[in-house]
N, C-alpha and C. Protein backbone atom coordinates (compact mmCIF):
# COMPACT_ATOMS: atom_id res chain seq x y z
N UNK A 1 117.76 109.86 114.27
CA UNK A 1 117.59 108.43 114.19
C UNK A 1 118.97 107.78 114.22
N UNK A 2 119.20 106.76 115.33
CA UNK A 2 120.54 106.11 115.09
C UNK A 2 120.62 105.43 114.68
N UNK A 3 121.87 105.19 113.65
CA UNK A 3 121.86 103.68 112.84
C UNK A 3 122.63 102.73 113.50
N UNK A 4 121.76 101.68 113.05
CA UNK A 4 121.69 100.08 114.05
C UNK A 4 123.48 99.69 113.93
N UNK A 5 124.23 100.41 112.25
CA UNK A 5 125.54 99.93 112.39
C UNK A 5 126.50 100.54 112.81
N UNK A 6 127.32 100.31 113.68
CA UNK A 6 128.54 101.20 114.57
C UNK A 6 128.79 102.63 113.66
N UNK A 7 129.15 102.39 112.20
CA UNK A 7 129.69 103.88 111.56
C UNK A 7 128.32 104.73 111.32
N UNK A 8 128.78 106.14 110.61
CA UNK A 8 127.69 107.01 110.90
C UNK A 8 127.21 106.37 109.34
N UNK A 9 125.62 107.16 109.69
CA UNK A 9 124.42 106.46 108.53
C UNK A 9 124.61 108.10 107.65
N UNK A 10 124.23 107.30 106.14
CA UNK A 10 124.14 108.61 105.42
C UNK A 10 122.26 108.89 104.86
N UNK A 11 122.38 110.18 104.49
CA UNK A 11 120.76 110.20 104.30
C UNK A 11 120.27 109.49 103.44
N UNK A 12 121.35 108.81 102.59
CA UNK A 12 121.25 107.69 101.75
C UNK A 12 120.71 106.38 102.63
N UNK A 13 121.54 105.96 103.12
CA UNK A 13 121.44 105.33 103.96
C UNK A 13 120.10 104.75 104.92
N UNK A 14 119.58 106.03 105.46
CA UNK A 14 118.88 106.21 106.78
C UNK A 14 117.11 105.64 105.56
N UNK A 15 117.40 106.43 104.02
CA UNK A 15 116.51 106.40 103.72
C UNK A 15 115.58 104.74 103.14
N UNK A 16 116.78 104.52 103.29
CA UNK A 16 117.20 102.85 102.34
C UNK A 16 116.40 102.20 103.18
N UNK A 17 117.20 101.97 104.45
CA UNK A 17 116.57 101.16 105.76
C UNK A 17 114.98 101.98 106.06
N UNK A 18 114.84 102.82 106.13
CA UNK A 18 113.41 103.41 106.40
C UNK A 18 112.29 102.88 105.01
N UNK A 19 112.89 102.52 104.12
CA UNK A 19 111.64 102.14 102.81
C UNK A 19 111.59 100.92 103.37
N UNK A 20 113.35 99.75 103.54
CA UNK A 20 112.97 98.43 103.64
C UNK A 20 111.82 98.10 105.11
N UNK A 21 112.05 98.95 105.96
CA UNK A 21 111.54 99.17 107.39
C UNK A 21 109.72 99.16 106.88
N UNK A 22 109.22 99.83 106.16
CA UNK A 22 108.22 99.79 105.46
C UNK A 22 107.42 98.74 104.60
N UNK A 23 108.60 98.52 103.75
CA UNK A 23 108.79 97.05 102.81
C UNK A 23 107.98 95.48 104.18
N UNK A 24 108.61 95.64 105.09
CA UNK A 24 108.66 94.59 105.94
C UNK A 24 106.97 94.93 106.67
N UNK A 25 106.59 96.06 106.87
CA UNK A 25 105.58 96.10 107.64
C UNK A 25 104.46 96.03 107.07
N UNK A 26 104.74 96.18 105.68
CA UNK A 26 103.13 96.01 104.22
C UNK A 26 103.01 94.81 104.25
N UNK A 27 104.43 93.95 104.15
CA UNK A 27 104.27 92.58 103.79
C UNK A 27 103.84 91.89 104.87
N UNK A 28 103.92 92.14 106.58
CA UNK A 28 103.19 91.76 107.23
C UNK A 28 101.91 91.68 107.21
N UNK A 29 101.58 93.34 107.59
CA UNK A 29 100.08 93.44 107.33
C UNK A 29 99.03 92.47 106.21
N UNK A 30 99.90 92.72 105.42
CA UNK A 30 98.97 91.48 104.12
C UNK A 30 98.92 90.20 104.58
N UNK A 31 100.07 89.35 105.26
CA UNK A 31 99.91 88.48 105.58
C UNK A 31 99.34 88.62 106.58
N UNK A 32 99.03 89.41 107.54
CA UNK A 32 97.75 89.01 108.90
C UNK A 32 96.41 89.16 108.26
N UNK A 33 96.29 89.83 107.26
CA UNK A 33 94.93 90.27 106.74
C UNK A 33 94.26 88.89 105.69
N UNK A 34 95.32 88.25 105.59
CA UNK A 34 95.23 86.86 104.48
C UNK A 34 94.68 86.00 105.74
N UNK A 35 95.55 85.99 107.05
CA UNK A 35 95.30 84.77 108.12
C UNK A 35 93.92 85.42 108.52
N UNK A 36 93.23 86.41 108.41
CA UNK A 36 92.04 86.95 109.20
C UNK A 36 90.72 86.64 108.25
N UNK A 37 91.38 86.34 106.60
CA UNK A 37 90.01 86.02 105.90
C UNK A 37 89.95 84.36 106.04
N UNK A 38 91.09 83.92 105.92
CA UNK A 38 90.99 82.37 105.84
C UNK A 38 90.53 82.25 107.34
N UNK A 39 90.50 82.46 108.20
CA UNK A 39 89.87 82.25 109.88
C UNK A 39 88.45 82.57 109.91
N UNK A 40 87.90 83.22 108.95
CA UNK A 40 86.50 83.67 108.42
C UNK A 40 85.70 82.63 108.24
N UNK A 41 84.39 82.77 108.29
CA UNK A 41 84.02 81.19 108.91
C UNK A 41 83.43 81.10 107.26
N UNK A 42 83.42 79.96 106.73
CA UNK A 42 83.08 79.71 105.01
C UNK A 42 81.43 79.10 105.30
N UNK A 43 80.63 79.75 103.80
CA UNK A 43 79.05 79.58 103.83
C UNK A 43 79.35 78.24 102.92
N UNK A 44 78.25 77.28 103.68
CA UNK A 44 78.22 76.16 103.20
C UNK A 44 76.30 76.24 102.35
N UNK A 45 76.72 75.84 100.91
CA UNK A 45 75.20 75.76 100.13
C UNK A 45 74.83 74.69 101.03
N UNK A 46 75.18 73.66 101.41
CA UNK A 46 74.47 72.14 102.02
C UNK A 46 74.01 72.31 102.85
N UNK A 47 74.44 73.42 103.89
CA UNK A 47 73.50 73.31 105.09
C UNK A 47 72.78 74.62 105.06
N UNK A 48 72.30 75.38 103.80
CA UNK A 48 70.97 76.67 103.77
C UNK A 48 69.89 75.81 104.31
N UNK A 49 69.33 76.94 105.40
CA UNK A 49 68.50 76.89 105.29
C UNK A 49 67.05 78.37 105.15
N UNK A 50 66.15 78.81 105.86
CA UNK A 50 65.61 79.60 106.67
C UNK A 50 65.07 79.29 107.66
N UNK A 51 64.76 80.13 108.35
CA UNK A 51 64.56 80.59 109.83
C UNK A 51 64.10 81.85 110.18
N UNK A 52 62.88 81.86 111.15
CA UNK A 52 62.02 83.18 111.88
C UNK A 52 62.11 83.32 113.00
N UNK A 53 62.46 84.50 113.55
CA UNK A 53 62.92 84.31 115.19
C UNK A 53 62.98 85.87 115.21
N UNK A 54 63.03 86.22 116.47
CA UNK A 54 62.53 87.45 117.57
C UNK A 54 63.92 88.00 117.86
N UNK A 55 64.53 89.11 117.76
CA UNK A 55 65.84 89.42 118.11
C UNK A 55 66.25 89.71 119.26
N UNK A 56 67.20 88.87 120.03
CA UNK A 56 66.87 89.14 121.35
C UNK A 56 67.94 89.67 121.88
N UNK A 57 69.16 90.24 121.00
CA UNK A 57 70.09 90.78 121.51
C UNK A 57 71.14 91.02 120.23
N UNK A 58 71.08 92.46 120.02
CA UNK A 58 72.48 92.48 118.81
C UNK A 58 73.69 93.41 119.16
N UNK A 59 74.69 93.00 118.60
CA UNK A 59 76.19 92.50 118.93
C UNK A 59 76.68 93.41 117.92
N UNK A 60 77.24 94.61 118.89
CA UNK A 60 77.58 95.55 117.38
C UNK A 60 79.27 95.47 118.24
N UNK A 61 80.19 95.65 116.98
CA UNK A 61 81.66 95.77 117.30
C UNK A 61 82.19 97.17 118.27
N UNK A 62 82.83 97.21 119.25
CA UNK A 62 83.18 98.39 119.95
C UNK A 62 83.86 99.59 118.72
N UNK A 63 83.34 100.52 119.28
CA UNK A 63 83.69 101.93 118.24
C UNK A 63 85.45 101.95 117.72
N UNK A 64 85.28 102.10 116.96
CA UNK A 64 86.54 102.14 116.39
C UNK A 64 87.15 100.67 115.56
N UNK A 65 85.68 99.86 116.00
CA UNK A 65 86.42 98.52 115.32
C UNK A 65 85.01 98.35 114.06
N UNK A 66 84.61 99.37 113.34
CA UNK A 66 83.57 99.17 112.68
C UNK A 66 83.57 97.84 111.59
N UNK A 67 84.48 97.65 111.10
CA UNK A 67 84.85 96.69 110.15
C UNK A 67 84.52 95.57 110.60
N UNK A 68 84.51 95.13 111.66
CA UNK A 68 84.46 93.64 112.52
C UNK A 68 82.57 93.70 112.13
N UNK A 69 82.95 92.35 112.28
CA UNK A 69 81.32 91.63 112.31
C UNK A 69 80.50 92.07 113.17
N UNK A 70 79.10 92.59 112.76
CA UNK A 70 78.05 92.10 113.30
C UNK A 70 77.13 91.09 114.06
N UNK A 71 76.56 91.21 114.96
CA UNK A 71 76.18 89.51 115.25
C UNK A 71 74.81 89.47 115.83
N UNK A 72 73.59 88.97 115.60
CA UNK A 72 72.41 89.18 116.01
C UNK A 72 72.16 87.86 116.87
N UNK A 73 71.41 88.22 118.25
CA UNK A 73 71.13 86.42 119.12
C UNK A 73 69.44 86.72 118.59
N UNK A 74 69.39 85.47 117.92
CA UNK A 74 67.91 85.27 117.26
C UNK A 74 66.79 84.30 118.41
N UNK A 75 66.06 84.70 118.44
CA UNK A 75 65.11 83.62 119.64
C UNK A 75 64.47 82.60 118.06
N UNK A 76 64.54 81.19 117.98
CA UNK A 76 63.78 80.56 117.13
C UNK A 76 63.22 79.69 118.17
N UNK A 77 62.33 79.51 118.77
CA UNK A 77 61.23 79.03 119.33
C UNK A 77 61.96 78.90 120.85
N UNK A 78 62.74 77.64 121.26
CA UNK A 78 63.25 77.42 122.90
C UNK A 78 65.38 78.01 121.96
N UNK A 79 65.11 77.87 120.86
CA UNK A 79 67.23 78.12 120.39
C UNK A 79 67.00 79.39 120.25
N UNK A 80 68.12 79.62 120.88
CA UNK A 80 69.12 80.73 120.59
C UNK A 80 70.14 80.82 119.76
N UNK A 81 69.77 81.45 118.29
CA UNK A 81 70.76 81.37 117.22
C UNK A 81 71.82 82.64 117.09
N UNK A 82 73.15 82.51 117.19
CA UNK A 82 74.02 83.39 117.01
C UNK A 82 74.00 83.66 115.38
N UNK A 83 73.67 84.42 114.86
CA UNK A 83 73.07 84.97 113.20
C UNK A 83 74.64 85.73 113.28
N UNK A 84 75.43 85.51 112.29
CA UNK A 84 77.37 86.54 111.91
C UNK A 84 76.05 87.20 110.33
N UNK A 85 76.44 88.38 110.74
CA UNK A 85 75.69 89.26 109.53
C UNK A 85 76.91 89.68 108.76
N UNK A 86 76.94 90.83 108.70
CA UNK A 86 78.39 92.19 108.06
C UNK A 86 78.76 93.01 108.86
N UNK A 87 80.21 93.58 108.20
CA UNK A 87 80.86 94.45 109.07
C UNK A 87 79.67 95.99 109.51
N UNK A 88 79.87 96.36 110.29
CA UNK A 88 78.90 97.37 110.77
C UNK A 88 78.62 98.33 109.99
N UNK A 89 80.22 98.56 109.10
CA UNK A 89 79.82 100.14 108.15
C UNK A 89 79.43 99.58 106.79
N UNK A 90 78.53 98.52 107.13
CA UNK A 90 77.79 97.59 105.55
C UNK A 90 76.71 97.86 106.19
N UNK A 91 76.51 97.60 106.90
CA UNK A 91 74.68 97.67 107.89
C UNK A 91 74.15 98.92 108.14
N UNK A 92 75.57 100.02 108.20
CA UNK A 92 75.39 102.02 108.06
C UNK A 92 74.56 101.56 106.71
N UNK A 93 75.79 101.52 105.84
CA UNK A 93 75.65 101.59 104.21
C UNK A 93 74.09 101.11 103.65
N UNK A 94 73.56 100.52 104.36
CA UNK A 94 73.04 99.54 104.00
C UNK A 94 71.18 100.00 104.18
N UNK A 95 71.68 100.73 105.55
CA UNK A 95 70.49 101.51 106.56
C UNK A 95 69.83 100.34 107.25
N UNK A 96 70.63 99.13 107.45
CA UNK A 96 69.95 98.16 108.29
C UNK A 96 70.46 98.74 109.55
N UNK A 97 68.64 98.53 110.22
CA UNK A 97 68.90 98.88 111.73
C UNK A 97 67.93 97.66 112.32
N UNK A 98 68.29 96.94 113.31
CA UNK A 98 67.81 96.04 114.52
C UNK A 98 67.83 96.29 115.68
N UNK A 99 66.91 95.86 116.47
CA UNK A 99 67.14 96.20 117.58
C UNK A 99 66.13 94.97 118.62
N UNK A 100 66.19 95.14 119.65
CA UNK A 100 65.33 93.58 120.51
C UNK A 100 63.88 93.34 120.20
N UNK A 101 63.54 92.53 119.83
CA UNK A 101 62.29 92.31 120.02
C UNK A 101 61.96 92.58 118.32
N UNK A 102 62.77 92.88 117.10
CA UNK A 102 62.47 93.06 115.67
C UNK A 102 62.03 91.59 115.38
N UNK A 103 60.91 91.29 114.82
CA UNK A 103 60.61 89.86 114.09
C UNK A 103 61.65 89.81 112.58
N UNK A 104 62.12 88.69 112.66
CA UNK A 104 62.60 88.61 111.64
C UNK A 104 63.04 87.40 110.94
N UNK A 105 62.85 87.48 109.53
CA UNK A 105 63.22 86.14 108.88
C UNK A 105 64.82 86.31 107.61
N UNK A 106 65.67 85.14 108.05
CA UNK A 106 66.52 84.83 107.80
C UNK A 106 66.56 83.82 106.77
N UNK A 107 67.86 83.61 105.77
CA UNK A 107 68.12 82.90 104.65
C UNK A 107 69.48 82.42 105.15
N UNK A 108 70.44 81.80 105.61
CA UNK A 108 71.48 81.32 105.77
C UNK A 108 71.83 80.20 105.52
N UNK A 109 73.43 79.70 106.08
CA UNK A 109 74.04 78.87 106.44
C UNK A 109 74.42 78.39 107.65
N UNK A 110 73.83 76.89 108.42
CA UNK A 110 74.62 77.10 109.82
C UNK A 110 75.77 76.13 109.43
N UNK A 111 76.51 76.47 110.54
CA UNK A 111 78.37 76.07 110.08
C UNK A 111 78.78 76.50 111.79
N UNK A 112 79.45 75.24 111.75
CA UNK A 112 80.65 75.20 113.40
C UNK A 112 81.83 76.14 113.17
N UNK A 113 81.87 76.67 113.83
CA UNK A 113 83.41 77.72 113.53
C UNK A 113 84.22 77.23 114.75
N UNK A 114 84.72 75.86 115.11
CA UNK A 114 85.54 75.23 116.44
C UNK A 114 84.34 75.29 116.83
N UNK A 115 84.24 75.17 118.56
CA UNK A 115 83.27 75.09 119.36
C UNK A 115 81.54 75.75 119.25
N UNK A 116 81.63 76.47 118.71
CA UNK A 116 80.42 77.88 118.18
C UNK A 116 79.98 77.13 117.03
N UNK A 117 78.55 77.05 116.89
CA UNK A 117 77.38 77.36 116.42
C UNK A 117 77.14 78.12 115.92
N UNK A 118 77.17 78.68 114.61
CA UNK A 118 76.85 79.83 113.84
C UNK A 118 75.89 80.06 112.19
N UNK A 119 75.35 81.07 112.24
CA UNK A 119 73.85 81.07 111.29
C UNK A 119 74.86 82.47 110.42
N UNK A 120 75.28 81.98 109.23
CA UNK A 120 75.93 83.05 108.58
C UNK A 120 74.90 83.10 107.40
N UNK A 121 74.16 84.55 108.08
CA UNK A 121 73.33 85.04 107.19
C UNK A 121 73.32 85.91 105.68
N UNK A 122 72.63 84.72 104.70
CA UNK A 122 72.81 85.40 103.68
C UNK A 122 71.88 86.38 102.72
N UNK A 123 70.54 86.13 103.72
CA UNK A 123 69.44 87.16 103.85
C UNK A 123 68.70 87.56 105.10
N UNK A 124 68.14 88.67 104.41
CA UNK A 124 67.42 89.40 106.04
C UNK A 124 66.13 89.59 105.33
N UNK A 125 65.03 89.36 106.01
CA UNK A 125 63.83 90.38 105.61
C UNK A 125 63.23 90.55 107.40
N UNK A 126 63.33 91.77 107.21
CA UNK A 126 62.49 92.87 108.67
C UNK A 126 61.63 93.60 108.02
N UNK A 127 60.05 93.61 108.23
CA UNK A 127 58.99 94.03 107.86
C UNK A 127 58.92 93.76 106.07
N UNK A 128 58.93 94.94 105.39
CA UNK A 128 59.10 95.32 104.42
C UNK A 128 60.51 95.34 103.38
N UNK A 129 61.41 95.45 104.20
CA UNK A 129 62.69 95.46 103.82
C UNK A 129 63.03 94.08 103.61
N UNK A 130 64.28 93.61 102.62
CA UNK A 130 64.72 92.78 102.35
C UNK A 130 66.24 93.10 102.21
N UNK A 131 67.30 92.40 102.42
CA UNK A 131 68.72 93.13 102.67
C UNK A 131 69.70 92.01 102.77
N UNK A 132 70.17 92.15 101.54
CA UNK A 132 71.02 90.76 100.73
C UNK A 132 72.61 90.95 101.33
N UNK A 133 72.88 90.07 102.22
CA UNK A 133 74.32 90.30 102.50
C UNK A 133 75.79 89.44 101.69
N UNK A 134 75.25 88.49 101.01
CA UNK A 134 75.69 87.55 100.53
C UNK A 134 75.20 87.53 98.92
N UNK A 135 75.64 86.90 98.42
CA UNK A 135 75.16 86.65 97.04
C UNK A 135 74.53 85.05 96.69
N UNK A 136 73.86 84.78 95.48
CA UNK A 136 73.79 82.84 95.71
C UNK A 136 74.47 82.21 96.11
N UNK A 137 75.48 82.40 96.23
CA UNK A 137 76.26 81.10 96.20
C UNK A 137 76.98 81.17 97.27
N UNK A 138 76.49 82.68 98.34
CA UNK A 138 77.37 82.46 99.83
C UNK A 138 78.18 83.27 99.97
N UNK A 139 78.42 84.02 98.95
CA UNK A 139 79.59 84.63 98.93
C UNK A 139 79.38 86.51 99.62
N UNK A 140 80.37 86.73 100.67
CA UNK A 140 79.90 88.33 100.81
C UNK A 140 79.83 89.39 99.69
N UNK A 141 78.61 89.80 99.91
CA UNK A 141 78.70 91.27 99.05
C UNK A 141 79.05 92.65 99.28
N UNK A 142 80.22 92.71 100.78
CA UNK A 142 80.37 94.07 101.32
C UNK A 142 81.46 93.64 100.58
């Protein structure tokens, strides 16, 4: 490893810059991971409502990005509701499985996230099952 300053680096040295080198890349990460929850779209109590609709297409995150949201396109009569559920390895965890054509009734919030229309669901019931993603007051429970 060469050091960035003209004279030679000692293993003292090399080790110093390699922690701060570290130091700098935690403190990033936290701060992108802070800008990625506040960009998170917030459940509003004022606008709960429910809603029953036909699943007409669900939106699972490409492999390797399990953590990312879920997203179900709900048929409610002539709308098409974009439903933001949980990260995918909450819906493993969870043993929620959907798929086209599942009837299903919803407990949410709709809320504009910029341009988008969105149903941030804070209940599910499919058949028999019932599957709480949120808590009262909106808040996630993964």
């Amino acid at each position: 490893m060469a050091c960035p300053i003209e004279f030679s680096c000692s293993k003292r040295s090399r080790r110093i810059l390699l922690l701060l080198s570290i130091g700098l890349f935690l403190v990033a990460s936290a701060g992108a991971q802070k800008a990625a929850k506040a960009n998170a779209p917030k459940y509003d109590l004022q606008t709960e409502t429910k809603i029953k609709g036909t699943i007409d297409e669900v939106k699972l995150p490409p492999k390797g990005s399990e953590k990312e949201i879920a997203h179900l396109l709900v048929k409610n009569g002539a709308d098409t509701v974009d439903v933001y559920l949980c990260p995918k390895t909450f819906m493993d965890d969870m043993g929620m499985d959907f798929s086209k054509g599942d009837e299903i009734s919803l407990t949410g919030s709709k809320i504009k996230q910029g341009e988008a229309e969105l149903f941030l669901a804070r209940e599910i019931v499919k058949g028999n099952n019932t599957f709480a993603l949120r808590d009262a007051k909106g808040a996630p429970v993964w």
